[in-house]
Protein backbone atom coordinates (compact mmCIF):
# COMPACT_ATOMS: atom_id res chain seq x y z
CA UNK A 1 -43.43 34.35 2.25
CA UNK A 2 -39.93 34.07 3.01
CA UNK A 3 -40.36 34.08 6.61
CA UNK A 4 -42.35 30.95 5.95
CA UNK A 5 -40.07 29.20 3.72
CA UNK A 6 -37.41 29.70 6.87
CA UNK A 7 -39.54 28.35 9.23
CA UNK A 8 -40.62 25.31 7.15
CA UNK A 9 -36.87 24.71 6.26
CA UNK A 10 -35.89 25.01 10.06
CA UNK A 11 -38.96 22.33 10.92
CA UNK A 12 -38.58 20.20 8.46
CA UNK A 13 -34.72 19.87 7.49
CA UNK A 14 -33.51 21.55 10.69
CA UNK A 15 -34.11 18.39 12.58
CA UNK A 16 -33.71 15.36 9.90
CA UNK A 17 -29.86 16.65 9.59
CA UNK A 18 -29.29 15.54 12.88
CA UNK A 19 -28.57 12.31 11.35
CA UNK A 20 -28.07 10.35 8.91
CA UNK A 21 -30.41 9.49 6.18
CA UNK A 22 -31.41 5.52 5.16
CA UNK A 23 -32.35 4.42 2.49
CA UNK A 24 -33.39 1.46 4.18
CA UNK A 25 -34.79 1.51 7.59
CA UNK A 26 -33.59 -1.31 10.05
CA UNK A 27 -35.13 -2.78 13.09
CA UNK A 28 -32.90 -5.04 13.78
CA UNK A 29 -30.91 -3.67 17.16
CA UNK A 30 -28.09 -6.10 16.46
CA UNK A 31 -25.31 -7.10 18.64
CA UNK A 32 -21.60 -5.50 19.02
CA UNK A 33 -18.76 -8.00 17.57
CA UNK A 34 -15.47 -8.11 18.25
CA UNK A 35 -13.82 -6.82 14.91
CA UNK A 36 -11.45 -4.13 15.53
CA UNK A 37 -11.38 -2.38 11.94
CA UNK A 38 -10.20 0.85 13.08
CA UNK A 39 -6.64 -0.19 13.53
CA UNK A 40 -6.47 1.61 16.58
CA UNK A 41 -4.30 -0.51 18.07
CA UNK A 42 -0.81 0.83 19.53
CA UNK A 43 1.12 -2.58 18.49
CA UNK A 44 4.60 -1.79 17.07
CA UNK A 45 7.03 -4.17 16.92
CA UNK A 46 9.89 -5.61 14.14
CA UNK A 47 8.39 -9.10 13.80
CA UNK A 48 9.67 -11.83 11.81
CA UNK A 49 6.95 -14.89 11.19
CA UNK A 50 9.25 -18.30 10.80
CA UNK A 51 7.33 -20.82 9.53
CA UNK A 52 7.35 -24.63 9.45
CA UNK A 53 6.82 -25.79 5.30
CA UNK A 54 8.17 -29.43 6.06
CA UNK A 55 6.42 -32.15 4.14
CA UNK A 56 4.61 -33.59 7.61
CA UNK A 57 2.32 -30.10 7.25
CA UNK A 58 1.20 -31.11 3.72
CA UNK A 59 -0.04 -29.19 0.89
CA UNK A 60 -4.01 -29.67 1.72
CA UNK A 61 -3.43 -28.01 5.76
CA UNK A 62 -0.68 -25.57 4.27
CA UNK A 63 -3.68 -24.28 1.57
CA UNK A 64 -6.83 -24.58 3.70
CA UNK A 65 -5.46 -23.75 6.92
CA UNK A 66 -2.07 -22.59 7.28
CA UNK A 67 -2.21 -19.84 4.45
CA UNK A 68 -5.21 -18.90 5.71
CA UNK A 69 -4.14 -18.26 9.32
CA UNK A 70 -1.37 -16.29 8.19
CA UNK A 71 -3.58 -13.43 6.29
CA UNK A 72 -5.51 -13.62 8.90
CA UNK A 73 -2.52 -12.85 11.36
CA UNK A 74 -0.94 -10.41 9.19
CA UNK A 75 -4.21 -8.14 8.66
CA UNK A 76 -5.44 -8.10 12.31
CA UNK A 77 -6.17 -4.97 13.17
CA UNK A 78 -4.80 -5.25 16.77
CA UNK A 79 -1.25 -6.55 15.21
CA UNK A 80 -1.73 -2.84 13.54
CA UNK A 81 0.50 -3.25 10.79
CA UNK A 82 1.98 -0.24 9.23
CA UNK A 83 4.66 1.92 8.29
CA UNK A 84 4.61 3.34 11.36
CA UNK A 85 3.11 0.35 13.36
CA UNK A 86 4.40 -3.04 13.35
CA UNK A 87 6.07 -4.27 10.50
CA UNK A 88 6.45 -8.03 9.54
CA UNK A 89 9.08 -10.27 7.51
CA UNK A 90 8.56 -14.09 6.78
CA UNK A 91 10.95 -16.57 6.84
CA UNK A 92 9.58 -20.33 5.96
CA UNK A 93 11.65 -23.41 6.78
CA UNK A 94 11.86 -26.88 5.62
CA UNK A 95 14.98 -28.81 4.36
CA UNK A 96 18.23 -26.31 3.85
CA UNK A 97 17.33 -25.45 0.14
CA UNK A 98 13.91 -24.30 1.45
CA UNK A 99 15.00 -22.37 4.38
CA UNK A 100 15.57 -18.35 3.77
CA UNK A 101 13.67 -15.09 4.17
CA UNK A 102 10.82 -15.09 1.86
CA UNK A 103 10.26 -11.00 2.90
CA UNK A 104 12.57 -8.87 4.59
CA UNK A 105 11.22 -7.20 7.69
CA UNK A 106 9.23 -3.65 6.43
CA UNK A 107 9.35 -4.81 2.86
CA UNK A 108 5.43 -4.24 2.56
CA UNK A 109 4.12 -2.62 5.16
CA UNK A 110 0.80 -2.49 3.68
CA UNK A 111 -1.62 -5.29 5.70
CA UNK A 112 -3.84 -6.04 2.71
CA UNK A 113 -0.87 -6.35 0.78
CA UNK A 114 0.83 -8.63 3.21
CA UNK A 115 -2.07 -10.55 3.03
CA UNK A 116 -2.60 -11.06 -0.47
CA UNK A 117 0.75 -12.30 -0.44
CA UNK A 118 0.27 -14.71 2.41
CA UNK A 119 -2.93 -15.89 0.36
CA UNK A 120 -0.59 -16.46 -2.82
CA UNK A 121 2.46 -19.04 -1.28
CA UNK A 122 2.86 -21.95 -3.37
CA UNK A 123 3.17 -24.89 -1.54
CA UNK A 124 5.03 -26.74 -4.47
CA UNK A 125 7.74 -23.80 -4.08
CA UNK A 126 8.28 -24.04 -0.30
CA UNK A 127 7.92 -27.82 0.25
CA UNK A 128 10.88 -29.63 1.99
CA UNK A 129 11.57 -33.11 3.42
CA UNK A 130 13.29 -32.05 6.81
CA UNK A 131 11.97 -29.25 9.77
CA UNK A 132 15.62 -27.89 10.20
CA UNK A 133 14.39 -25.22 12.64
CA UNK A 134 17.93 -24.76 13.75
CA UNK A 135 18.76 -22.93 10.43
CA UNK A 136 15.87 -20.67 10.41
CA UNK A 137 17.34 -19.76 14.54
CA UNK A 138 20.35 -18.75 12.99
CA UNK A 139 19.22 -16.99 10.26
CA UNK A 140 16.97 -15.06 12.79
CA UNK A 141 20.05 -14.69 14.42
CA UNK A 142 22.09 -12.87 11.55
CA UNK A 143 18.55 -10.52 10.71
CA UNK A 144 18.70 -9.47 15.17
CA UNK A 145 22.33 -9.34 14.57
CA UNK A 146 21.97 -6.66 17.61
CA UNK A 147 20.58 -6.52 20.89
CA UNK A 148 16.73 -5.61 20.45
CA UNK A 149 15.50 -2.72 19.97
CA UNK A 150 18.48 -1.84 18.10
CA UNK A 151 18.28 -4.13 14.73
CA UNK A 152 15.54 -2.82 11.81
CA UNK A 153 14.28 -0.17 13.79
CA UNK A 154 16.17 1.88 16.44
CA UNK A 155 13.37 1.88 19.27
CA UNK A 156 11.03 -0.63 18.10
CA UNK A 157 10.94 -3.97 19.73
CA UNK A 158 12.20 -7.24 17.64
CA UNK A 159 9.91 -10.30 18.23
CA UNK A 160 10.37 -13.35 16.09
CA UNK A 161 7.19 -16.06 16.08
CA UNK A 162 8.12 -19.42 15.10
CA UNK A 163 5.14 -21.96 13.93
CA UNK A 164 6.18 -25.38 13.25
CA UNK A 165 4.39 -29.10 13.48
CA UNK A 166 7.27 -31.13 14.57
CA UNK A 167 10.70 -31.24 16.08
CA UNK A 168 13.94 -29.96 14.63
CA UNK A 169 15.39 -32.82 12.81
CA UNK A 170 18.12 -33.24 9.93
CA UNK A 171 21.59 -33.21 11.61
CA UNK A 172 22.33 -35.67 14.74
CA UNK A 173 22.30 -32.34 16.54
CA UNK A 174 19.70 -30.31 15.48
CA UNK A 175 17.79 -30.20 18.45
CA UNK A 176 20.69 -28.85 20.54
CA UNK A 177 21.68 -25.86 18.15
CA UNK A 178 17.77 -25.21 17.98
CA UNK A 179 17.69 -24.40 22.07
CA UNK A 180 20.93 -22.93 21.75
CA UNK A 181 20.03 -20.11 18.72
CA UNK A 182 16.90 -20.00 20.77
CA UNK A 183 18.93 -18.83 24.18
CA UNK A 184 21.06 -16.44 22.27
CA UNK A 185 17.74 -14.94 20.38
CA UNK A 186 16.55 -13.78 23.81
CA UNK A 187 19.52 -13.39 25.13
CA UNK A 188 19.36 -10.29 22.47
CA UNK A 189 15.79 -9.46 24.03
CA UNK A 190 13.98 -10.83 21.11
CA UNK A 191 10.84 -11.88 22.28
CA UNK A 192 10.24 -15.56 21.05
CA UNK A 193 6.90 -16.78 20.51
CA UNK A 194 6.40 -20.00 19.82
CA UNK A 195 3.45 -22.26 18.24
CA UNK A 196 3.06 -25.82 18.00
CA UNK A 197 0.54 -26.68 15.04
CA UNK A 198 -1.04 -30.24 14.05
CA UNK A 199 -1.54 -33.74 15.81
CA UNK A 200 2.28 -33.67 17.28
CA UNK A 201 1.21 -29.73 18.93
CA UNK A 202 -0.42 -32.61 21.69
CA UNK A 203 2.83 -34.49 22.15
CA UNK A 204 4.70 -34.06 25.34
CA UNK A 205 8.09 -33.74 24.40
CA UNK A 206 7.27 -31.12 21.42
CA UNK A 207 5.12 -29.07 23.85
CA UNK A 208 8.21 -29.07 26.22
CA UNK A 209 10.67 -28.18 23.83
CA UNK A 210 8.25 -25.54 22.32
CA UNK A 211 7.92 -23.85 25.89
CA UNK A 212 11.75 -23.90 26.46
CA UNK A 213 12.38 -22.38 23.28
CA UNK A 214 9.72 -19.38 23.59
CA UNK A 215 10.25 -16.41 26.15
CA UNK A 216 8.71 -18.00 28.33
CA UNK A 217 6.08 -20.93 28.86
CA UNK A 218 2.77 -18.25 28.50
CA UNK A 219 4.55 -17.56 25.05
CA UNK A 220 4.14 -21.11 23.49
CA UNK A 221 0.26 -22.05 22.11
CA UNK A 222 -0.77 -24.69 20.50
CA UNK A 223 -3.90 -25.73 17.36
CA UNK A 224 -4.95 -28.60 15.50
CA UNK A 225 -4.22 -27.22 11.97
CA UNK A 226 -8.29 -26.85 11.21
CA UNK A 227 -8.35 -24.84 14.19
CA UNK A 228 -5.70 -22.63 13.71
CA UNK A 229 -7.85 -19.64 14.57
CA UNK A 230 -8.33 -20.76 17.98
CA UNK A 231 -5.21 -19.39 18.91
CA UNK A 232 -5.03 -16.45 16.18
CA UNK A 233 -5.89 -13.27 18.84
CA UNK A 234 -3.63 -14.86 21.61
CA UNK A 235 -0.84 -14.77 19.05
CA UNK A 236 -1.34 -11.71 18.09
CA UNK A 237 -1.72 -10.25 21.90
CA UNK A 238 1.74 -12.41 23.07
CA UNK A 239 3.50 -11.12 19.68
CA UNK A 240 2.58 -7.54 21.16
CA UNK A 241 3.13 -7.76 24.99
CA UNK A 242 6.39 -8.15 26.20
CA UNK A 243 6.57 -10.06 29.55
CA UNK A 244 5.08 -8.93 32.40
CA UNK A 245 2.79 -6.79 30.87
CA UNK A 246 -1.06 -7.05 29.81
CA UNK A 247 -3.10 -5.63 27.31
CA UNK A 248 -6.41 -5.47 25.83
CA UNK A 249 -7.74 -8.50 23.84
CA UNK A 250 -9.75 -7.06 21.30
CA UNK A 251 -11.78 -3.62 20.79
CA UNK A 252 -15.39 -4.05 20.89
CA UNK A 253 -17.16 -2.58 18.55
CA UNK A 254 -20.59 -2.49 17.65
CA UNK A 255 -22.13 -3.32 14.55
CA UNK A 256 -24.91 0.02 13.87
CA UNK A 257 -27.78 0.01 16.00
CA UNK A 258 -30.88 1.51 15.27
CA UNK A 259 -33.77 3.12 17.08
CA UNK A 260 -37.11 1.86 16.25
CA UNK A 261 -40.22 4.40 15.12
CA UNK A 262 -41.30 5.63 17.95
CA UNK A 263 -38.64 5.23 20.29
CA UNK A 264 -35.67 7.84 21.61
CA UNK A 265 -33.60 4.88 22.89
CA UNK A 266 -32.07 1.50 21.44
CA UNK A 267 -30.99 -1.48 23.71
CA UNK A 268 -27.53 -3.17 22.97
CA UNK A 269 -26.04 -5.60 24.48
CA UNK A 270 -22.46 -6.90 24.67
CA UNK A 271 -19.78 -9.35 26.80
CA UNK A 272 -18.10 -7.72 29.07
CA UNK A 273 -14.57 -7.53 27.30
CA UNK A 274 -11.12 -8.94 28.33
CA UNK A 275 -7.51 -8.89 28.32
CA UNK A 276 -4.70 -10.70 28.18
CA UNK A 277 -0.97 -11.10 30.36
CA UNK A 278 2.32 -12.33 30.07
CA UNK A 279 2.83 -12.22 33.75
CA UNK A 280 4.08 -16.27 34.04
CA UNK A 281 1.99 -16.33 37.29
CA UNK A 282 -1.81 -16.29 38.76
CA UNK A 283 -3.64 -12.83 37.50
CA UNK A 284 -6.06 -11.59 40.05
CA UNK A 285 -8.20 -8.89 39.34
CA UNK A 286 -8.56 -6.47 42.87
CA UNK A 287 -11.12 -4.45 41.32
CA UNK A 288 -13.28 -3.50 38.14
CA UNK A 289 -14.61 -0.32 37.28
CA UNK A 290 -16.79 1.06 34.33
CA UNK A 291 -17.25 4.20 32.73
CA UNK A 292 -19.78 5.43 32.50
CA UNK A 293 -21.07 3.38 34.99
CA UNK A 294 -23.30 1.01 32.77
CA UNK A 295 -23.71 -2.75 32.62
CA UNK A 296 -25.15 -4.50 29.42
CA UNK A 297 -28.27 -4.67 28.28
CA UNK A 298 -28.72 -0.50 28.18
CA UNK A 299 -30.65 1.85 26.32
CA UNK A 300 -28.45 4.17 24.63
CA UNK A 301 -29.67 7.07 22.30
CA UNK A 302 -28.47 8.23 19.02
CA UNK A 303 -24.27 8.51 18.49
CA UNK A 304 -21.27 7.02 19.21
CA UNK A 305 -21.30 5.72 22.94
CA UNK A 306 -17.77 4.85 24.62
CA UNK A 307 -17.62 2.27 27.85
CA UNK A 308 -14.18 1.65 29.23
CA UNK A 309 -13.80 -1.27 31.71
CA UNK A 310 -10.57 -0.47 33.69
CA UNK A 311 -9.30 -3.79 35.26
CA UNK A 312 -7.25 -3.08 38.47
CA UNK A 313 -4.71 -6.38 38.82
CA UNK A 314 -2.97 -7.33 41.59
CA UNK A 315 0.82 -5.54 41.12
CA UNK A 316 -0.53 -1.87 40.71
CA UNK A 317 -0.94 -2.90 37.12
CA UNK A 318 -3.98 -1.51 35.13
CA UNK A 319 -5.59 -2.44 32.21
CA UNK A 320 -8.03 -0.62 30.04
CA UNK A 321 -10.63 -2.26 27.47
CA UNK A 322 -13.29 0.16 25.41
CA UNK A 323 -16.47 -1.07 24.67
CA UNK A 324 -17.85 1.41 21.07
CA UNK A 325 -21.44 1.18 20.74
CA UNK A 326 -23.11 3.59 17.97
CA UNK A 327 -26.89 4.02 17.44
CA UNK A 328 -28.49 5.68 14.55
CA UNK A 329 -31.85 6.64 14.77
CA UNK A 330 -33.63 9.50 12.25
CA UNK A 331 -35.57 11.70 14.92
CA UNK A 332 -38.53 13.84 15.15
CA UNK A 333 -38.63 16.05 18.75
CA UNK A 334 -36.59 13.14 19.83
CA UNK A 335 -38.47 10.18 19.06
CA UNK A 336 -37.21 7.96 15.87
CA UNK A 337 -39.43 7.70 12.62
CA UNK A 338 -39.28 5.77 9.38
CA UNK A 339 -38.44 8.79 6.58
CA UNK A 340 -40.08 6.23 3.94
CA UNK A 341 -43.49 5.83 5.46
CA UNK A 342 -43.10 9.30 7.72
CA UNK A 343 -42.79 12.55 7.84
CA UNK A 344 -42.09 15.01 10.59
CA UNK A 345 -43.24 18.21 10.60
CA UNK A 346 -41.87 20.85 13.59
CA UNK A 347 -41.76 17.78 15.43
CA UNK A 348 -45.34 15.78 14.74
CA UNK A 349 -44.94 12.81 12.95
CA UNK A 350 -47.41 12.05 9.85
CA UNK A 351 -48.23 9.08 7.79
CA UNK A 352 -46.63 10.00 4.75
CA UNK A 353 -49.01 10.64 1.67
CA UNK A 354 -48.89 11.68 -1.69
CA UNK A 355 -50.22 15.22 -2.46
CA UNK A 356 -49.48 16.17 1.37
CA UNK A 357 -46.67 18.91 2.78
CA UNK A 358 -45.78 20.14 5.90
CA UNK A 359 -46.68 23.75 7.49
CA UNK A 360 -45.70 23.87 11.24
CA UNK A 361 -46.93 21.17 12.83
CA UNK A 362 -49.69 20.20 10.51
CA UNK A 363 -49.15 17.76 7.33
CA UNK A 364 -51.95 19.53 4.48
CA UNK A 365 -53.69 18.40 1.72
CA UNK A 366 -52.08 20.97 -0.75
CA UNK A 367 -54.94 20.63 -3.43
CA UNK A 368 -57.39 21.99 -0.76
CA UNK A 369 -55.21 24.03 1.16
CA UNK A 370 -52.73 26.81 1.42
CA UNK A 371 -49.48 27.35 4.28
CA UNK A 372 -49.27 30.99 4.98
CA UNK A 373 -46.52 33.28 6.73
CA UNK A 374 -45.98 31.84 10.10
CA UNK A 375 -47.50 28.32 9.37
CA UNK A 376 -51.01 29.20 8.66
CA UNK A 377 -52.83 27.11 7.30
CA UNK A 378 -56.16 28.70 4.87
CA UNK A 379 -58.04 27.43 1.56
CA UNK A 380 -57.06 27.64 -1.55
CA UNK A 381 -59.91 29.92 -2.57
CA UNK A 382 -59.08 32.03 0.66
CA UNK A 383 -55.92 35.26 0.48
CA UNK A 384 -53.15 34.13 3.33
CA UNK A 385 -54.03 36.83 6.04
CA UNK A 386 -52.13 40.20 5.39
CA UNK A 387 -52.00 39.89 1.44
């Protein structure tokens, strides 16, 4: 008897641990997104966010779209925020009573945190009547007080991101101390990003000064203010790249697929992914290669499958983007089932029925029959063989 119970254990459980359970069985393959919630991410910089709270942004885009935006910045995964990843201070900016750190650089260095209190700013607190950008330079200047890395940190990078809807204005010569806190900001090393926001983010002369301001022209972007998100993973891949250098755009990661009843295999499908540089010039891709050597749609079986695209660029750089698909699947001998309707038994899948267990192979009526030592199956009014 016990060398039965072993055996049925072994059949029956053996195989169903494989995997996990469900309690619900999905058909659905799905498709992989691009939402990088494992933070894996090697981002680490001292960033400060300056940002623009002038009256011209208005409390309606500051609460549906500019607040917003910023959790959304804060808690990207790819920004990997952290005590020991990148940590963030905010400075807003409006007339001179309104201008001043908000939260020192480190001060939470929590993401959900951060963004909770991105999602709390009161507009009525921060509102000003001028843009004097030029004071939030110099601030910036006093918190980089030394050459970068050398300021919050030791050997972390300082970048500063400034987001503004309009041109420094306030003093007759605003717009000159603006360029020139902006020179000696990078003249530290600071990487300065820059982003124009809102209808004047289209006007000539703002985009110009914008692009002189930031490290460099690929380091300005520009959004209407209900489209803020358009340029929300760019931002976050120039805040972490320093010039000349590329990176990864975003993980992707499927969502779970599973394996239908049935089947050994499920099909997913994804883009191919992409990256991003700070080069200033023409990117040109030499060659491509992918590992394992796959190309979307595939058939994958159960567990956690990892493609890496390495993207060989012109300048003996190299640039490597994963692709994480996982499939679940319960199986039987290799071949999915549905645990609710199913059962498998040493690797034959049954209907599942009420009054029914598995010996071996078989599935048995256990009001008629009996499961002896070594799966044999006999009557109920018959003695298993050797008793």
């Amino acid at each position: 008897m016990y060398r039965f119970c072993f055996v049925l254990t072994l059949c029956v459980y053996g195989v169903l641990g494989m995997l996990e359970d469900f309690d619900d069985w999905q058909y659905d393959t799905g498709r992989p997104s691009t939402n990088n919630q494992g933070g894996d991410s090697k981002c680490k910089k001292d960033l400060l966010l300056i940002v623009d709270t002038s009256y011209s942004v208005g409390e309606n885009d500051f609460n549906a779209n500019v607040k917003p935006f910023l959790k959304n910045l804060v808690t990207a995964s790819s920004l990997n925020v952290g005590p020991d990843g990148t940590q963030i201070g905010l400075m807003l900016f409006a007339s001179k009573d309104k201008t001043g750190v908000k939260l020192n650089i480190g001060q939470k260095k929590d993401a959900r945190e951060l963004g909770k209190y991105m999602t709390n700013l009161n507009w009525n607190t921060v509102k000003g009547d001028r843009t004097r950008t030029e004071l939030a330079l110099e601030k910036a200047l006093q918190i980089f007080s030394k050459d970068s890395p050398k300021n919050h940190r030791q050997e972390i990078a300082d970048v500063v991101v400034l987001i503004t809807d309009g041109k420094p204005q306030g003093k007759s010569n605003s717009i000159a101390l603006t360029k020139q806190y902006a020179k000696d900001l990078k003249d530290k090393g600071v990487l300065l990003v820059t982003a124009g926001v809102g209808p004047n983010s289209k006007k000539t002369e703002f985009k110009n000064l914008l692009k002189k301001l930031a490290t460099s022209p690929d380091y300005f972007l520009q959004a209407e203010f209900d489209n803020m998100k358009a340029i929300l993973n760019t931002l976050v891949a120039r805040s972490c790249t320093k010039p000349g250098e590329c990176i990864c755009k975003s993980e992707i990661i499927s969502s779970p697929i599973f394996v239908r009843p049935g089947q050994s295999k499920a099909v997913a499908r994804w883009p191919n992914p992409e990256f991003d540089c700070a080069t200033g010039g023409e990117v040109v891709v030499e060659s491509t290669k992918v590992q394992p050597s796959v190309s979307s749609p595939h058939a994958f079986s159960p567990g956690k499958h990892v493609i890496n695209y390495t993207y060989n660029l012109k300048g003996g750089i190299s640039v490597k983007c994963p692709v994480t698909i996982t499939v679940i699947g319960q199986l039987c001998r290799g071949k999915a089932f549905n645990s609710v309707t199913q059962v498998c038994c040493c690797g034959t899948i049954h209907p599942r029925r009420t009054g029914f267990a598995c010996c071996g192979p078989d599935y048995y009526n256990t009001s008629s029959k009996q499961c002896c030592s070594n799966a044999n199956l006999v009557s109920r009014t018959e003695r298993c063989p050797g008793n």
